[in-house]
Protein backbone atom coordinates (compact mmCIF):
# COMPACT_ATOMS: atom_id res chain seq x y z
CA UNK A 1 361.15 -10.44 -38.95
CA UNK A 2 364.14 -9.09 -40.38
CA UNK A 3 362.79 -7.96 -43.69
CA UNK A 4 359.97 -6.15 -41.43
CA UNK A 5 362.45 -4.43 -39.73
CA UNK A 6 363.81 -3.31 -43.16
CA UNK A 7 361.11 -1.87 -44.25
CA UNK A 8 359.79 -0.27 -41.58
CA UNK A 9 363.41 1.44 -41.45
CA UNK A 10 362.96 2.77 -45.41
CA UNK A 11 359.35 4.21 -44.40
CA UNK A 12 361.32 6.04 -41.44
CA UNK A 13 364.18 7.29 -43.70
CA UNK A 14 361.32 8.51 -46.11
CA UNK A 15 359.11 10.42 -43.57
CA UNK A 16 362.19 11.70 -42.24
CA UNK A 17 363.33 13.29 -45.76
CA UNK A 18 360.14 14.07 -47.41
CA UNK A 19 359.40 16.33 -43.91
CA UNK A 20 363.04 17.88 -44.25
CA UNK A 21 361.99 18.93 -47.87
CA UNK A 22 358.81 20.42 -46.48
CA UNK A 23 359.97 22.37 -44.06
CA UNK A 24 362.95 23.54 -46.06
CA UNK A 25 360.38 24.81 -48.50
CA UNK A 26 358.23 26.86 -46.16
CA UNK A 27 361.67 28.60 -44.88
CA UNK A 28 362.18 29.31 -48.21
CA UNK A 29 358.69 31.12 -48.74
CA UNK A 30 359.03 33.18 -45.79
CA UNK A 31 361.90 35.41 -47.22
CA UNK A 32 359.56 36.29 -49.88
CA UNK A 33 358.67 36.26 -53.93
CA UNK A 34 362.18 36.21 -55.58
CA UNK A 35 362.47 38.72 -58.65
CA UNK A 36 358.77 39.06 -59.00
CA UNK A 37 355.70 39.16 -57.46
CA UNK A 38 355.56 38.15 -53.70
CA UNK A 39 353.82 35.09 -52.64
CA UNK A 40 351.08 34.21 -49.70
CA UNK A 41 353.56 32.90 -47.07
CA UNK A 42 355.86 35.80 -47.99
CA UNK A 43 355.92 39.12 -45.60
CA UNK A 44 356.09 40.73 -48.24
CA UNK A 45 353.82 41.31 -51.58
CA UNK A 46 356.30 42.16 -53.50
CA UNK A 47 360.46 41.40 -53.97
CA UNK A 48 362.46 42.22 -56.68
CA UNK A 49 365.66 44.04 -58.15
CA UNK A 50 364.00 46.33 -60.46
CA UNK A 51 362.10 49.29 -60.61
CA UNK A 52 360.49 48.86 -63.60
CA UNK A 53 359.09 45.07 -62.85
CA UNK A 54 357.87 46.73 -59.54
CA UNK A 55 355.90 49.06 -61.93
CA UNK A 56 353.88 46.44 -64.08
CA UNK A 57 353.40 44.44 -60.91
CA UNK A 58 351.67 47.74 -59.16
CA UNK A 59 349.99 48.88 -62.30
CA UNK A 60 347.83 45.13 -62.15
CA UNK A 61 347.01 45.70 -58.48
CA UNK A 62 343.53 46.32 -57.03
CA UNK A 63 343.82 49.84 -55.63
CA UNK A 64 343.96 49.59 -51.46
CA UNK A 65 344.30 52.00 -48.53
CA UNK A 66 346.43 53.15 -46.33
CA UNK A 67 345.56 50.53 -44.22
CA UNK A 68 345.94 48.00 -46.26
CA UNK A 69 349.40 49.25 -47.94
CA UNK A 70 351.39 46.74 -50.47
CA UNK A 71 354.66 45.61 -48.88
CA UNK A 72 357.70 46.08 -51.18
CA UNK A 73 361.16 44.87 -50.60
CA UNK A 74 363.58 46.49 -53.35
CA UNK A 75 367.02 45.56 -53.78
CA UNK A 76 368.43 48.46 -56.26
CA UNK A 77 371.64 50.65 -56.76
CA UNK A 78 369.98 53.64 -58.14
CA UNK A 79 366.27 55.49 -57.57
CA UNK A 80 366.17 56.89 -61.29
CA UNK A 81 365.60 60.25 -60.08
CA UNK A 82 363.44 62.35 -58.71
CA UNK A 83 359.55 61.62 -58.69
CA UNK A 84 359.14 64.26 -61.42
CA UNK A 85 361.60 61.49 -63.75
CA UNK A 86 359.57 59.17 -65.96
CA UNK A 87 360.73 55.82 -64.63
CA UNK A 88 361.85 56.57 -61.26
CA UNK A 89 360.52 55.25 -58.10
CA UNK A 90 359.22 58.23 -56.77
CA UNK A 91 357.28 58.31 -60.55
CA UNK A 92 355.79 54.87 -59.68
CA UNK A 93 354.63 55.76 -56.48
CA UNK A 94 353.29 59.51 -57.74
CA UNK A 95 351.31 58.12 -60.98
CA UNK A 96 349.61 55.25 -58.80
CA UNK A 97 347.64 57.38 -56.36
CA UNK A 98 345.24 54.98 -55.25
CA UNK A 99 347.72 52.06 -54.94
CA UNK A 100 349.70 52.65 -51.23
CA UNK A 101 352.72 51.19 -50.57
CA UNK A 102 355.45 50.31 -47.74
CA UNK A 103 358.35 50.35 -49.37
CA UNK A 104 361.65 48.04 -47.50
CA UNK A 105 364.67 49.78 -49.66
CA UNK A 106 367.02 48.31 -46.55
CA UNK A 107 369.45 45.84 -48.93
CA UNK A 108 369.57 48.97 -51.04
CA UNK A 109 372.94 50.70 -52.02
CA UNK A 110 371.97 54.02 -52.74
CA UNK A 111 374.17 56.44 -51.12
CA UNK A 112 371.66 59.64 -51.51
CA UNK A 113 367.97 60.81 -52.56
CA UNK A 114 367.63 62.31 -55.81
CA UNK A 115 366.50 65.65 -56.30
CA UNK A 116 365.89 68.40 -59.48
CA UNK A 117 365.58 72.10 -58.12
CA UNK A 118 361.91 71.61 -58.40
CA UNK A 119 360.86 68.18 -57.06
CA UNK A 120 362.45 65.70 -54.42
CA UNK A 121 362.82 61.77 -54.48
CA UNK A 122 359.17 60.64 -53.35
CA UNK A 123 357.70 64.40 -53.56
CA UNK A 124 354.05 64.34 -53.82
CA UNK A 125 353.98 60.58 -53.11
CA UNK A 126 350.91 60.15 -50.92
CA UNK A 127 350.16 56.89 -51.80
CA UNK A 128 353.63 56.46 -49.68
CA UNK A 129 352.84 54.75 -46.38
CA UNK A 130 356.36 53.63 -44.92
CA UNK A 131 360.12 53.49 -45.70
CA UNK A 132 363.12 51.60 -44.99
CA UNK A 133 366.36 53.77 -45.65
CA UNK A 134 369.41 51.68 -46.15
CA UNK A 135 372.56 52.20 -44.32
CA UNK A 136 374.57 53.27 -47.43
CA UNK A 137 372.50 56.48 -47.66
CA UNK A 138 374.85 59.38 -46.25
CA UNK A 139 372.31 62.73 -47.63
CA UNK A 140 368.56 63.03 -47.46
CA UNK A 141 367.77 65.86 -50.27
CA UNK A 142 365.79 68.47 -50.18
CA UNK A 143 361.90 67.87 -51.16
CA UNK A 144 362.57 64.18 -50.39
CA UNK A 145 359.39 63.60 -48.87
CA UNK A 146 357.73 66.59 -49.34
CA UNK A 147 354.17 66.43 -49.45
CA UNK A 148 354.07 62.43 -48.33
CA UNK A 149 350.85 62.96 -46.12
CA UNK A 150 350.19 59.24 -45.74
CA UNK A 151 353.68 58.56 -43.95
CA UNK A 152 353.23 57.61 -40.39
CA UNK A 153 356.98 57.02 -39.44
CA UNK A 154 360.13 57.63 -40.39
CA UNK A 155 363.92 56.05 -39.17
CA UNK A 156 366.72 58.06 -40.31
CA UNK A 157 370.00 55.78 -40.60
CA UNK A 158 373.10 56.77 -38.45
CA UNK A 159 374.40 56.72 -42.05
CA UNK A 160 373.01 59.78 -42.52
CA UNK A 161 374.64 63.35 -42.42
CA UNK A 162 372.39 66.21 -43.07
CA UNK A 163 368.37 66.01 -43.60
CA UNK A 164 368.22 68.49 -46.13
CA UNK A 165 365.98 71.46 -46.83
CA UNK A 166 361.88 71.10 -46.78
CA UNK A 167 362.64 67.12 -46.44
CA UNK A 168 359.25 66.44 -44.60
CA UNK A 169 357.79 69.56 -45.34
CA UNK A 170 353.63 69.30 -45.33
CA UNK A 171 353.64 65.18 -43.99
CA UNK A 172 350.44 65.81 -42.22
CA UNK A 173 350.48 62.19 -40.76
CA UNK A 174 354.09 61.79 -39.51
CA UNK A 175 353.97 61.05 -35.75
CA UNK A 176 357.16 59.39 -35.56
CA UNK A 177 360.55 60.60 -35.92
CA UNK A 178 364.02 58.54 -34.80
CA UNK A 179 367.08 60.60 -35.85
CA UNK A 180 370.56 58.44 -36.72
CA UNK A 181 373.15 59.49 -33.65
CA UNK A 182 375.70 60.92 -37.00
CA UNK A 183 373.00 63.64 -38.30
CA UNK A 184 375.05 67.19 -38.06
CA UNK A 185 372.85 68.97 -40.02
CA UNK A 186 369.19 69.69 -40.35
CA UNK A 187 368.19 72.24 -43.07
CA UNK A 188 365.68 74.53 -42.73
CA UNK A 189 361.63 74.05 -42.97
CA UNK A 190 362.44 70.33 -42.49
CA UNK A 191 359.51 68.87 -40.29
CA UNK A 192 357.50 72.25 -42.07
CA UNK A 193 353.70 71.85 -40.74
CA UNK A 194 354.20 67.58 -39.32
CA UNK A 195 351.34 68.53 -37.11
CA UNK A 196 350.56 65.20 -36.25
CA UNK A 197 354.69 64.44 -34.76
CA UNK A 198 354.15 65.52 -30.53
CA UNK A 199 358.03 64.84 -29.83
CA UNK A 200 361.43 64.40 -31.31
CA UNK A 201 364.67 63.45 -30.21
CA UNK A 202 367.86 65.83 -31.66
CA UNK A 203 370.76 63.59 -31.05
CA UNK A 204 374.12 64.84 -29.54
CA UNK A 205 375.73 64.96 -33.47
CA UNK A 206 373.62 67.81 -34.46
CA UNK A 207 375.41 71.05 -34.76
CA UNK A 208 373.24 73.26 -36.53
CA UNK A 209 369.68 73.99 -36.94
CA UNK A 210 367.95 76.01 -39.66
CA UNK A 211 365.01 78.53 -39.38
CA UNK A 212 361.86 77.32 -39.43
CA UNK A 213 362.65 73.48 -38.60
CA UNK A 214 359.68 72.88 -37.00
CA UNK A 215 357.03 75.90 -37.44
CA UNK A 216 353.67 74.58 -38.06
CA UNK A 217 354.55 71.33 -36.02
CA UNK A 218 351.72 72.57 -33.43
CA UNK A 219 351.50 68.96 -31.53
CA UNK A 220 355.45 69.05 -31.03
CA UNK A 221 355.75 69.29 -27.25
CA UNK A 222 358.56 66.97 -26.02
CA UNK A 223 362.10 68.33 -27.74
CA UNK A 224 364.93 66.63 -25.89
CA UNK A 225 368.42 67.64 -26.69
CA UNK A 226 371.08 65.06 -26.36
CA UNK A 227 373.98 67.10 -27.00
CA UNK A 228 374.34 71.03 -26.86
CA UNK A 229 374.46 73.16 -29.48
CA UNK A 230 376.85 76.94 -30.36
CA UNK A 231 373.98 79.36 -30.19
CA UNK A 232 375.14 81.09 -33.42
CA UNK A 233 374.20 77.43 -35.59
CA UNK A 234 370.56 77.85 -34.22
CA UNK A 235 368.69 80.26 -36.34
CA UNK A 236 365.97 82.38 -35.66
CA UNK A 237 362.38 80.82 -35.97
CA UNK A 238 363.41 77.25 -35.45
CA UNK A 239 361.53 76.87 -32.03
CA UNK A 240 358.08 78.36 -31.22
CA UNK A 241 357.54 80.09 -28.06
CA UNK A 242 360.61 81.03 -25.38
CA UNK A 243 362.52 77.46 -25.95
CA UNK A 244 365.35 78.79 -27.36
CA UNK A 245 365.71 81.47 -24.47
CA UNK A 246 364.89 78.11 -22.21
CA UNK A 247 367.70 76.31 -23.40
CA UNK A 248 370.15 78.65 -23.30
CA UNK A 249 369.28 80.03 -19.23
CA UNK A 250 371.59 78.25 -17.92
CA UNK A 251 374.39 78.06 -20.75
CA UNK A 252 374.23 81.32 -22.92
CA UNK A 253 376.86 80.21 -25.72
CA UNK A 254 375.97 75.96 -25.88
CA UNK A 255 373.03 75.45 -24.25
CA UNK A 256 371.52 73.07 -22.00
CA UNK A 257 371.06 69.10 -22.44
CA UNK A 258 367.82 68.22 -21.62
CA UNK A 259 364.17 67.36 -22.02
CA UNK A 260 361.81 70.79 -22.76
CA UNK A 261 358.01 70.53 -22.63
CA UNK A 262 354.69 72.57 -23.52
CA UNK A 263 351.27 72.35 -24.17
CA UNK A 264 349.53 71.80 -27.20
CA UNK A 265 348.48 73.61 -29.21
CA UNK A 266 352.50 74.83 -29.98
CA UNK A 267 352.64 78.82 -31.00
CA UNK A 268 354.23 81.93 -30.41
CA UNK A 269 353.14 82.45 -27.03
CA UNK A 270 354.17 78.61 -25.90
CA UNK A 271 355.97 78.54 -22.52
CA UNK A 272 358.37 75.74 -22.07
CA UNK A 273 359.65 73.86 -18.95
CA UNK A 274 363.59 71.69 -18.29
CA UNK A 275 362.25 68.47 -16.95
């Protein structure tokens, strides 16, 4: 009876541990693929360290759609330039067309987006589907993301300082917008032609707004204001219509905190309401 006991006690200790092992394992393949390739119980399809290994691993890849985007998770120090630089990410993304990608950059320590005079960070990347901007990122360049017509959303860090000049300039598919509460700046023809992004939240750190911010954004027709803003850092030609006169009724030099709506489609002639 004893020795029964005994061994039904090792079987127990055995179940116990070979379980513990098990499930330690499938923890382990849910924080995906390690320095290469993702695996099938990862969220991801991809994880690695380096830009280059994320190349060869895209470059074997069926190509996909929008739809159906890769998931990347990139842990680097340093985007190699601007998409026009052989090598950079940007590059990866702009010489794999028909491959789309979500790209996680969150564990990232880049500090800013590089940029040439000519081309920005992802510019002309519209196999580009989503992003993840890390924390340590304090400057969005200009041309970052122009052209990226496959982006559906963006979240800007409260890292971030100033969204620079053309930064979203022609992203026909970018409906969502959350700007970080420590943006000051916003350079001009930044949301250029996003005629797909119906409203927009300008946090109370903004102080100044460039011309032509959102011309072309025709679907734009919820702008709240959480803070106010010196009329002589908004320039002419940011807002379409009378919503500059609007927000400055009431308050002629700072303007007036609020939500302002209109009707789509957003022009010249647009009329705009304080709710």
């Amino acid at each position: 009876m004893k020795n029964t006991i005994k061994v039904l006690g090792i079987i127990a200790i055995i179940a116990i541990i070979g379980f513990s092992m098990t499930a330690c394992k499938d923890d382990d393949s849910d924080n995906g693929g390690g320095g290469g390739g993702g695996n099938t119980t990862s969220k991801y399809d991809y994880t690695g360290n380096s830009i280059a290994d994320f190349a060869t691993w895209l470059a074997a890849k069926p190509t996909n759609t929008a739809d159906t985007a890769y998931t990347v998770k990139l842990n680097v120090s340093d985007l190699v330039g601007d998409s026009g630089t052989s090598g950079s990410l940007g590059n990866v993304l702009k010489t794999n067309t028909n491959k789309f990608v979500s790209i996680d950059l969150s564990e990232s320590s880049i500090t800013t987006f590089p940029y040439s005079t000519a081309t920005g960070t992802f510019d002309g990347c519209s196999s580009l589907t989503g992003i993840t901007i890390p924390n340590s990122v304090k400057i969005i360049g200009r041309l970052a993301f122009y052209g990226c017509n496959n982006l559906a959303s963006i979240t800007i860090p409260d890292s971030v300082t100033t969204i620079g000049q053309s930064t979203f300039t022609n992203c026909s598919n970018l409906a969502s917008v959350t700007i970080g509460d420590r943006v000051s700046t916003i350079e001009s023809m930044a949301f250029y032609s996003c005629s797909k992004l119906t409203s927009i939240t300008i946090p109370e750190s903004v102080v100044s707004l460039a011309t032509g911010i959102f011309l072309g954004c025709t679907n734009l027709t919820n702008i709240k204001f959480e803070g106010t803003i010196n009329t002589n850092n908004i320039a002419n030609g940011v807002f379409l219509g009378d919503l500059r006169a609007k927000f400055y009724a009431t308050d002629s030099v700072y303007g007036t905190p609020g939500t302002y709506t209109t009707t789509a489609p957003v022009g010249d002639t647009s009329v705009w309401t304080k709710n």
